[in-house]
Protein backbone atom coordinates (compact mmCIF):
# COMPACT_ATOMS: atom_id res chain seq x y z
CA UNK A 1 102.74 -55.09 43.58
CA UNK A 2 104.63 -52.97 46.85
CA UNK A 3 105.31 -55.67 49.22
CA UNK A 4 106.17 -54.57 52.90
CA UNK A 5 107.98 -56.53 55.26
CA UNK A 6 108.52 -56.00 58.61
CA UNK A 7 112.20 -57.91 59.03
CA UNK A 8 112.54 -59.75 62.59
CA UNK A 9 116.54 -59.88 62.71
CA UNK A 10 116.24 -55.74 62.21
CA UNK A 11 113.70 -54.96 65.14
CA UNK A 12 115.52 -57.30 67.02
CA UNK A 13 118.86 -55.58 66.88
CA UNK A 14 116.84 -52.49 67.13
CA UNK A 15 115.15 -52.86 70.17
CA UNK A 16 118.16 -52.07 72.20
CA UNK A 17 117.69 -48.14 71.54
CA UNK A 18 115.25 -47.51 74.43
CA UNK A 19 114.43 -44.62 73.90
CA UNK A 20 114.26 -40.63 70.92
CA UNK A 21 115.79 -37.96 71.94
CA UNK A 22 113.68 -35.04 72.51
CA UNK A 23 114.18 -32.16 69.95
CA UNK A 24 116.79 -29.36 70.94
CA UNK A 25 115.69 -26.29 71.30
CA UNK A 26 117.44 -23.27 70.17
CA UNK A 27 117.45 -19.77 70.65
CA UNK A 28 118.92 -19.50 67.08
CA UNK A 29 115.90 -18.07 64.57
CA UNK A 30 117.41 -20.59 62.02
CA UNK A 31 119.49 -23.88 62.12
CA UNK A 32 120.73 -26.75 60.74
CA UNK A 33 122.62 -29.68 62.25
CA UNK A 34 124.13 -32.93 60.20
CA UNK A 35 125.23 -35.59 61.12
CA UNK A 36 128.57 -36.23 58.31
CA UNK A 37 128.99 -39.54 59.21
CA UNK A 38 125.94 -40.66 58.54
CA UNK A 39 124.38 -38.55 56.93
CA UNK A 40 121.35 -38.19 59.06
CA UNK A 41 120.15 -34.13 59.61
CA UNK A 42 119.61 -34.07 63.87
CA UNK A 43 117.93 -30.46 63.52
CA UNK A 44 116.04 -28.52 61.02
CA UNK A 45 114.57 -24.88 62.51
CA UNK A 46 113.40 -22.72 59.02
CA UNK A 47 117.01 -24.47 57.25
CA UNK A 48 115.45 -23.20 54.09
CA UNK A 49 114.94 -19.90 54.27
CA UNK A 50 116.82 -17.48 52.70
CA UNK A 51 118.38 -15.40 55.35
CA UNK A 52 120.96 -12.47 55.32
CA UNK A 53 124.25 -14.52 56.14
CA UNK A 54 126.73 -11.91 56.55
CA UNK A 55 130.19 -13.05 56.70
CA UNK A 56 129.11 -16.41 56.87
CA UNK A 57 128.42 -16.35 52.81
CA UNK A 58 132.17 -16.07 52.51
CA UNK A 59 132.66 -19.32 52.60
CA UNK A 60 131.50 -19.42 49.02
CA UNK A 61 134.46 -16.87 48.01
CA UNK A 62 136.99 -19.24 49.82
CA UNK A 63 135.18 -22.28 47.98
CA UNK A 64 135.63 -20.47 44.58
CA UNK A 65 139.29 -19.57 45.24
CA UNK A 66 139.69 -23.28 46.35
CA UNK A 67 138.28 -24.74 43.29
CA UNK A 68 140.98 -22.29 41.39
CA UNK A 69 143.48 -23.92 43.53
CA UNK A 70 142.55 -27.26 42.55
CA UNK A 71 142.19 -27.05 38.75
CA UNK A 72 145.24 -24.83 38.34
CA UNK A 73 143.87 -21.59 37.86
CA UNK A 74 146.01 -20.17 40.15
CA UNK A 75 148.66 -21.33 42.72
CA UNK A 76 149.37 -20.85 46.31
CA UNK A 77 152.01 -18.70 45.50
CA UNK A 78 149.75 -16.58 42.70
CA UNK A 79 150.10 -12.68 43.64
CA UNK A 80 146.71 -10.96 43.21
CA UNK A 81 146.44 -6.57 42.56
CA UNK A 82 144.62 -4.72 44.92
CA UNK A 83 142.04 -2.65 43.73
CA UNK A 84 141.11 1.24 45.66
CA UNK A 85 137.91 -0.19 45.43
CA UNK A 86 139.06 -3.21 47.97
CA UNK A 87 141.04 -0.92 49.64
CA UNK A 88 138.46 0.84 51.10
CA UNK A 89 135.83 -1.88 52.05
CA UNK A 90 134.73 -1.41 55.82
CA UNK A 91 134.12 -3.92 58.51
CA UNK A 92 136.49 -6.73 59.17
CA UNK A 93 139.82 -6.27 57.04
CA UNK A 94 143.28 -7.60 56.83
CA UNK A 95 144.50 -3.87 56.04
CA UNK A 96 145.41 -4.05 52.43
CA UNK A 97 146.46 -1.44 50.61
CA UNK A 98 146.87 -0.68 47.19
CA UNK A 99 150.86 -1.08 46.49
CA UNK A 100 150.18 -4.94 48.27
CA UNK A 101 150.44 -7.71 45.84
CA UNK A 102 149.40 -10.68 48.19
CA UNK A 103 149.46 -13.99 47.33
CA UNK A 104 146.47 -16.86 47.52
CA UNK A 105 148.00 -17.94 50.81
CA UNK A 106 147.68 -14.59 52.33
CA UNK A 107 144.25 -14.11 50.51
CA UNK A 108 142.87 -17.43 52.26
CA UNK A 109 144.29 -17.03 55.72
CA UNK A 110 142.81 -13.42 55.24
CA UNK A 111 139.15 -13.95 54.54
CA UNK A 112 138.85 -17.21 57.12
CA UNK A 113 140.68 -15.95 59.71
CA UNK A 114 140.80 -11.66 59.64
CA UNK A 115 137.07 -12.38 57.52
CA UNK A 116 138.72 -9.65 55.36
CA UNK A 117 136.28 -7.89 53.20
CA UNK A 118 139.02 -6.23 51.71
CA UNK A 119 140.43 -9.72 50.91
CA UNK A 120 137.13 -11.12 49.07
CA UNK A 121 136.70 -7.95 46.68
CA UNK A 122 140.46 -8.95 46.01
CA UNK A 123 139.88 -12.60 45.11
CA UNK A 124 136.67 -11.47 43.09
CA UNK A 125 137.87 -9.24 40.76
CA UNK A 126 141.41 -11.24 40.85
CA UNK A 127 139.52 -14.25 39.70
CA UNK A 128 136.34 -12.89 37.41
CA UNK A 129 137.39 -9.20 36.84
CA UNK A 130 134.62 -7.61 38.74
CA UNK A 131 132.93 -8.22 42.42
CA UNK A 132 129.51 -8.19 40.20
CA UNK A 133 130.27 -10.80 37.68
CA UNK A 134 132.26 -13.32 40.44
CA UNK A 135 128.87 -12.56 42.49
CA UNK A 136 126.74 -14.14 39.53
CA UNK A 137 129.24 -16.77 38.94
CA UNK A 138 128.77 -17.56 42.57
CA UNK A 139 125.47 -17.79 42.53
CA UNK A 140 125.81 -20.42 39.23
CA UNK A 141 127.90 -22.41 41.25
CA UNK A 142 125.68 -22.38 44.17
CA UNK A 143 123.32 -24.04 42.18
CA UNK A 144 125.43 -26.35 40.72
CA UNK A 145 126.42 -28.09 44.37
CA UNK A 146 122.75 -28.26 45.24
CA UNK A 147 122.40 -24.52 46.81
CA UNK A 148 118.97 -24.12 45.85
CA UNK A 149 118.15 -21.13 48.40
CA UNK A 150 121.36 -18.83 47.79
CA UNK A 151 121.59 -15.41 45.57
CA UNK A 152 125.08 -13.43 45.74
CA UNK A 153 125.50 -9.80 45.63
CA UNK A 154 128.85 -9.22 46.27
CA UNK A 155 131.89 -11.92 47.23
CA UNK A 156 132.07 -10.57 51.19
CA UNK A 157 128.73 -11.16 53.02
CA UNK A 158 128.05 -7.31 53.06
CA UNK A 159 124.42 -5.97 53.87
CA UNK A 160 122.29 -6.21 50.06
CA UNK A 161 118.61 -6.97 49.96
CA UNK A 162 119.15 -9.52 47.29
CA UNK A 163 122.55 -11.27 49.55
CA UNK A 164 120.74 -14.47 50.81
CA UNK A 165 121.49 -17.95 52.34
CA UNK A 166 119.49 -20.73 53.81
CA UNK A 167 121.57 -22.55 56.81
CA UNK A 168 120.70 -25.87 54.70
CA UNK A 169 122.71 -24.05 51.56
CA UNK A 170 125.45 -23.46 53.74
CA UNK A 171 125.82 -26.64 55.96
CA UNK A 172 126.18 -28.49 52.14
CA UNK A 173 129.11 -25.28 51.18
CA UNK A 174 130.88 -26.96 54.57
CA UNK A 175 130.50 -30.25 53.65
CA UNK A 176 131.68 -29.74 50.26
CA UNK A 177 134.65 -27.66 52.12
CA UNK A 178 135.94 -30.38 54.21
CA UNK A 179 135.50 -33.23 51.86
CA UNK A 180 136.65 -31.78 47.93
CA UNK A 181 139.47 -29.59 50.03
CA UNK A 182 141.18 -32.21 52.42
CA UNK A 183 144.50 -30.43 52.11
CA UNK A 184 143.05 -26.83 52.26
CA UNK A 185 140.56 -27.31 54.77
CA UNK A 186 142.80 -27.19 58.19
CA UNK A 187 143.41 -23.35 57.59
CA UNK A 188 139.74 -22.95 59.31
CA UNK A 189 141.52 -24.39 62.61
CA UNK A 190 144.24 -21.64 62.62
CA UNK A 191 143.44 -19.06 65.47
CA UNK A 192 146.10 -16.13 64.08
CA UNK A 193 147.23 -13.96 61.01
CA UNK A 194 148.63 -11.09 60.99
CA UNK A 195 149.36 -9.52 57.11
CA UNK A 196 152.20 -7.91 57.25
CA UNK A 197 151.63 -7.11 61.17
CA UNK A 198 149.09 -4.38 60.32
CA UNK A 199 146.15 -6.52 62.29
CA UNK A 200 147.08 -6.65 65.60
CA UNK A 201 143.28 -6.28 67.22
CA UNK A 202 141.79 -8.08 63.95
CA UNK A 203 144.37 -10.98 64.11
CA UNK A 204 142.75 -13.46 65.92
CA UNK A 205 139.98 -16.06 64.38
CA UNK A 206 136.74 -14.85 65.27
CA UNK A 207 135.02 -19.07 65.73
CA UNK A 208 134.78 -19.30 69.75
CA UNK A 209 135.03 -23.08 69.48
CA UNK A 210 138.37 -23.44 68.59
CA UNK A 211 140.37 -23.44 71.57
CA UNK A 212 137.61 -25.75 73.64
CA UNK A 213 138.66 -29.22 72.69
CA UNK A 214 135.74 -30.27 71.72
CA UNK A 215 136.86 -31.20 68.16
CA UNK A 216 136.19 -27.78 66.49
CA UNK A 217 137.97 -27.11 63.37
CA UNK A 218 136.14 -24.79 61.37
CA UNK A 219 134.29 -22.68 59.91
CA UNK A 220 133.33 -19.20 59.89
CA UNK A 221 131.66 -16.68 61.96
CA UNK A 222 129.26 -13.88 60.68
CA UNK A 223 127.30 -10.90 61.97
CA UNK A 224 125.49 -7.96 60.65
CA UNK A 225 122.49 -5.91 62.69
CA UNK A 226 120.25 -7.20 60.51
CA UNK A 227 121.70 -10.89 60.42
CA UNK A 228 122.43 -11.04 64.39
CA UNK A 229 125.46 -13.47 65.21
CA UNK A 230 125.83 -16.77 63.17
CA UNK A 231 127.88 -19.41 62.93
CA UNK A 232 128.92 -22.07 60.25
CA UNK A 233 131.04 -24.75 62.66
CA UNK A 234 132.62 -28.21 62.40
CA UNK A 235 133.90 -30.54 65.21
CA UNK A 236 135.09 -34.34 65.08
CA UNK A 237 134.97 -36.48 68.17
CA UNK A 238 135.99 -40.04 67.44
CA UNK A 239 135.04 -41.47 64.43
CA UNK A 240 132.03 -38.67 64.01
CA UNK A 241 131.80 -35.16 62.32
CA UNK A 242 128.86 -32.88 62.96
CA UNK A 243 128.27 -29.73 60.82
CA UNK A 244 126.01 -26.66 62.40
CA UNK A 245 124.72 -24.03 61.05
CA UNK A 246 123.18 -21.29 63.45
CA UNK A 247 121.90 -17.22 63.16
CA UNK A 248 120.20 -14.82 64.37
CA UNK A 249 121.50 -15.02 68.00
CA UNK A 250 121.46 -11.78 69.76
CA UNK A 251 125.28 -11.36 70.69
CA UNK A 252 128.60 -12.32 70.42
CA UNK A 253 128.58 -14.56 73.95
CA UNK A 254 125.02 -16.02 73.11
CA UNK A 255 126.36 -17.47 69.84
CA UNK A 256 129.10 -19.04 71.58
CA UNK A 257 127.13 -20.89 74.02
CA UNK A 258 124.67 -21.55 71.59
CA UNK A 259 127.21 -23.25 69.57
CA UNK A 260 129.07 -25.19 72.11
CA UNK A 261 125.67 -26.15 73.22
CA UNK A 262 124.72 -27.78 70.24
CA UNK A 263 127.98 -29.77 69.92
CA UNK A 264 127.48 -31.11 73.35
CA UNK A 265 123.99 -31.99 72.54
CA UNK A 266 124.94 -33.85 68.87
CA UNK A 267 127.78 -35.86 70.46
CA UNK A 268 125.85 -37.22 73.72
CA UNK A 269 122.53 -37.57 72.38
CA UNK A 270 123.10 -39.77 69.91
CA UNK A 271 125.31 -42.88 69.74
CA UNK A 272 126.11 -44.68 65.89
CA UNK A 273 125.12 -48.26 65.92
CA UNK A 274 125.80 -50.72 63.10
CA UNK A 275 122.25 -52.47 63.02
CA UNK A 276 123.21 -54.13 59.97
CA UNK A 277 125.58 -56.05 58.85
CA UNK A 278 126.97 -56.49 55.18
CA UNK A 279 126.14 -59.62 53.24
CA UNK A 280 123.82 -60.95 56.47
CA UNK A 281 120.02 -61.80 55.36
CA UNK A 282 117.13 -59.06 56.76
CA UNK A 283 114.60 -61.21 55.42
CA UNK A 284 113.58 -62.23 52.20
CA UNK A 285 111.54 -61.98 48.91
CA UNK A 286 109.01 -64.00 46.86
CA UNK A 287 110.54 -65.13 43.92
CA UNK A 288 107.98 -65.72 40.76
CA UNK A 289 109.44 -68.39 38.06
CA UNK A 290 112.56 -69.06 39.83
CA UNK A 291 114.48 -72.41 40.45
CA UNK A 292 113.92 -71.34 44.08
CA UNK A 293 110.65 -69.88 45.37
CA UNK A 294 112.54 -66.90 47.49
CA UNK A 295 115.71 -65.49 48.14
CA UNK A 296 117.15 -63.98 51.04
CA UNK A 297 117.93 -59.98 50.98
CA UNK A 298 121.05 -58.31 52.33
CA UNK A 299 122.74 -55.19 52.53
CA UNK A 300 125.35 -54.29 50.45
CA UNK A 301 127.33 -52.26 52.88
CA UNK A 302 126.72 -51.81 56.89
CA UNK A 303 123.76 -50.42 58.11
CA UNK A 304 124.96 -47.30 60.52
CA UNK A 305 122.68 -45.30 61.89
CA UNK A 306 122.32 -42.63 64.95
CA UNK A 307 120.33 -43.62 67.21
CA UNK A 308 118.79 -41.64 70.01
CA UNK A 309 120.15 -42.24 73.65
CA UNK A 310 116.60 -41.37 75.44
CA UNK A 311 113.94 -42.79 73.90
CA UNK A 312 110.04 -43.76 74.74
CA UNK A 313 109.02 -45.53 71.74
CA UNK A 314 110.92 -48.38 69.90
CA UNK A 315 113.03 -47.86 67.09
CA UNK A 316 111.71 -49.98 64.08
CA UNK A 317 112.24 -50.98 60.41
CA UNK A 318 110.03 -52.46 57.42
CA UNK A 319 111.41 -53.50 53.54
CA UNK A 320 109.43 -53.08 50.58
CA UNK A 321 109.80 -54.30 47.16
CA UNK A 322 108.06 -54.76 44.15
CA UNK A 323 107.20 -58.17 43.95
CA UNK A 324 107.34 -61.01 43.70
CA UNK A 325 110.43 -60.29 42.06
CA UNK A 326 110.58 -61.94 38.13
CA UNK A 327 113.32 -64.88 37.78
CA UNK A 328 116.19 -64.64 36.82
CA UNK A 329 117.38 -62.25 39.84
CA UNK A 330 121.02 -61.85 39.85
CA UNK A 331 122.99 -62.05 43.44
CA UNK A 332 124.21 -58.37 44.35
CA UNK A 333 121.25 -57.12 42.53
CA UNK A 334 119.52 -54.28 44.20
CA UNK A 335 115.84 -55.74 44.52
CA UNK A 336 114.28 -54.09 47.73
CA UNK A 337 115.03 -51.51 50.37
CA UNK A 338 115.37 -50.87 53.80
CA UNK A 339 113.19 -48.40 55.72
CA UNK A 340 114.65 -47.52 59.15
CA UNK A 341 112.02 -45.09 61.27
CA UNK A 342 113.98 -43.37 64.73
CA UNK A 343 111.81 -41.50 66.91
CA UNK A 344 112.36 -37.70 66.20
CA UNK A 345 114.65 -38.06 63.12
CA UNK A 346 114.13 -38.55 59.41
CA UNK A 347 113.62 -41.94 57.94
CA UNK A 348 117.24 -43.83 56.64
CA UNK A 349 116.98 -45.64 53.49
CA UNK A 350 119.19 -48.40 52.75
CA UNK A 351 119.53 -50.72 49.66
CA UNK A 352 118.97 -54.54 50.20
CA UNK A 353 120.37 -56.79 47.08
CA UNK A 354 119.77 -60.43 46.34
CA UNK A 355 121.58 -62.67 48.64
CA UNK A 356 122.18 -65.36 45.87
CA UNK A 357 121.69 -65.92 42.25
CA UNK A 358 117.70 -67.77 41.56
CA UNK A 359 118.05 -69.10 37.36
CA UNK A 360 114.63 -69.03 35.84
CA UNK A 361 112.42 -72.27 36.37
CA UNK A 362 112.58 -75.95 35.06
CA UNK A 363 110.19 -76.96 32.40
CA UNK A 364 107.56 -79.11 34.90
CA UNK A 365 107.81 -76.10 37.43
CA UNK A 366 107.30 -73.20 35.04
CA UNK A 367 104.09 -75.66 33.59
CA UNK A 368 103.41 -76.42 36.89
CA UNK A 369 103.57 -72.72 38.10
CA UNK A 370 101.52 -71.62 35.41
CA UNK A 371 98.69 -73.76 36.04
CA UNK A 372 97.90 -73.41 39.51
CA UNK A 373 97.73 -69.58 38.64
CA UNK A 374 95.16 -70.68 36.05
CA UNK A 375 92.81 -72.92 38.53
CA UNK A 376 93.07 -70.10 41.11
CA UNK A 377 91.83 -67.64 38.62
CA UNK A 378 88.97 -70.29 37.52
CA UNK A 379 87.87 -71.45 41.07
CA UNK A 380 88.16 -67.70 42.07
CA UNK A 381 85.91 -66.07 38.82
CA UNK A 382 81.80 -65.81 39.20
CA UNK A 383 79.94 -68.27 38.04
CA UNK A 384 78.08 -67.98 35.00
């Protein structure tokens, strides 16, 4: 049987959150906001639709090239051929030509900070041979981290019918990014490369957020006509990361302010509160056949959770388990779990465990136990 329990220590430390936040609204036709921290999404707007994603989509180039990096594929140092076929892609470039041999390091600073198209096709057909067969083994590897809404034409974000990303697909490609690539990752906060000094208008890194110290540090910018502006960003204040994903914004300065906009609003809307502590007792469960008729349930870790700074109606929390739980229950067991509901956000889940160990029943108790279950179903049954 699903027992629910509504635990008094949890609303208690609850009740201090006065009040949800009200929903931001954006002029973006798609986004997607995430808390990193922990791990709590603060805005969904159509985050699963598969939208053109422009230069944005390079990020999965840049993740393929990384995961080269990391399982020795290639090296920073690695010198890749140009192709005339790279040569002459269009759009944002780092100015390769075809006598260039230049090396990962170039390639990377070149596609996340020049968004070189030039330097994609490069790293494609460097890495698989052709741009068609790295765009398929893109697409396998979107899958593979949980992209369930991206399809790859090409390795550079340009204009294809069948080139589509959901702002979901790519706030998990940033995560991945600044987690699996620690060492990698702080290129996206570099504001200038210049290849060979060929770039002097293209040199500069397109991200707007960079230079307001507001904790930006990545990612990458994109923009087609049919995509509008969009923006894959990063920022850390404290001991909090957000991730935002934003398109469709009608120009350059409107996805800048839209951007720093939604930073503001992620860092001073919501404040992380610990409303459970590790190892301390929530409530407890029923406990059939046991040496002890309950035992208490705790959480194995800290609960953290944001928590709105404006709210109108209370923040609150109920356990369930399947009970009563069947003796013997082992302390550290996971037995039950933790259902936190905030106003205007997703419901948390934590795991509760068994606070102590309960052995199975005596003898007399387990006789004892037994019987009382067999009068109740006698006085209880029709009579004849």
């Amino acid at each position: 049987m699903l027992h629910r329990l509504r635990p008094v220590l949890i609303l208690l430390a609850l009740a201090l959150a006065t009040l949800p936040a009200r929903a931001f609204d954006t002029a973006a036709t798609a986004a997607w906001v995430y808390d990193m921290t922990t791990g709590t999404v603060l805005m969904d707007k159509n985050a699963d639709q598969p939208l053109p994603p422009a230069s944005m989509s390079k990020l999965m180039t840049i993740t393929m090239l990384f995961e080269a990096l990391n399982d020795g594929r290639v090296t920073m140092e690695t010198e890749f051929a140009v192709s005339s076929r790279a040569k002459a892609m269009g759009g944002s470039t780092m100015f390769l030509q075809e006598t260039d041999r230049p090396t990962v390091s170039d390639l990377i600073h070149g596609m996340i900070i020049n968004s070189g198209n030039d330097a994609c096709v490069v790293v494609a057909e460097g890495l698989a041979g052709t741009e068609e067969a790295f765009a398929a083994q893109m697409t396998e590897r979107a899958r593979a981290l949980g992209m369930t809404n991206s399809t790859f034409a090409n390795a550079s974000g340009w204009p294809d019918p069948v080139h589509r990303m959901s702002m979901r697909d790519l706030g998990i490609l940033a995560q991945h990014l600044i987690t699996d690539f620690p060492d990698l990752y702080p290129v996206f906060a570099e504001t200038e490369f210049n290849y060979k000094d060929r770039a002097p208008d293209n040199r500069f890194n397109r991200n707007p957020l960079l230079d307001l110290g507001i904790g930006a540090d990545g990612l990458k910018t994109g923009h087609t006509s049919e995509a509008g502006y969009g923006l894959v960003g990063s920022a850390r204040q404290g001991d909090r990361r957000v991730i935002f994903v934003i398109t469709g914004l009608a120009t350059e300065q409107a996805r800048a302010e839209e951007a720093e906009r939604i930073v503001g609003w992620a860092f001073r809307q919501f404040s992380e509160k610990t409303v459970a502590k590790t190892g301390l007792r929530v409530t407890e469960a029923e406990v059939h056949m046991g040496d002890a008729d309950t035992v208490g349930l705790v959480p194995a870790e800290d609960v953290r959770l944001l928590v709105p700074a404006l709210v109108q109606d209370s923040v609150t929390a109920e356990v369930i388990y399947n009970g009563p739980l069947i003796a013997p229950v082992l302390k550290g067991s996971p037995v039950a779990e933790l259902i936190v509901h905030v106003p205007d956000l997703p419901d948390r889940r934590f795991p509760l465990v068994a606070e102590t160990d309960v052995g199975t029943a005596g003898f007399f108790k387990r006789v004892t136990t037994a019987g009382k279950q067999l009068y109740g179903q006698y006085v209880g049954s029709p009579a004849s």
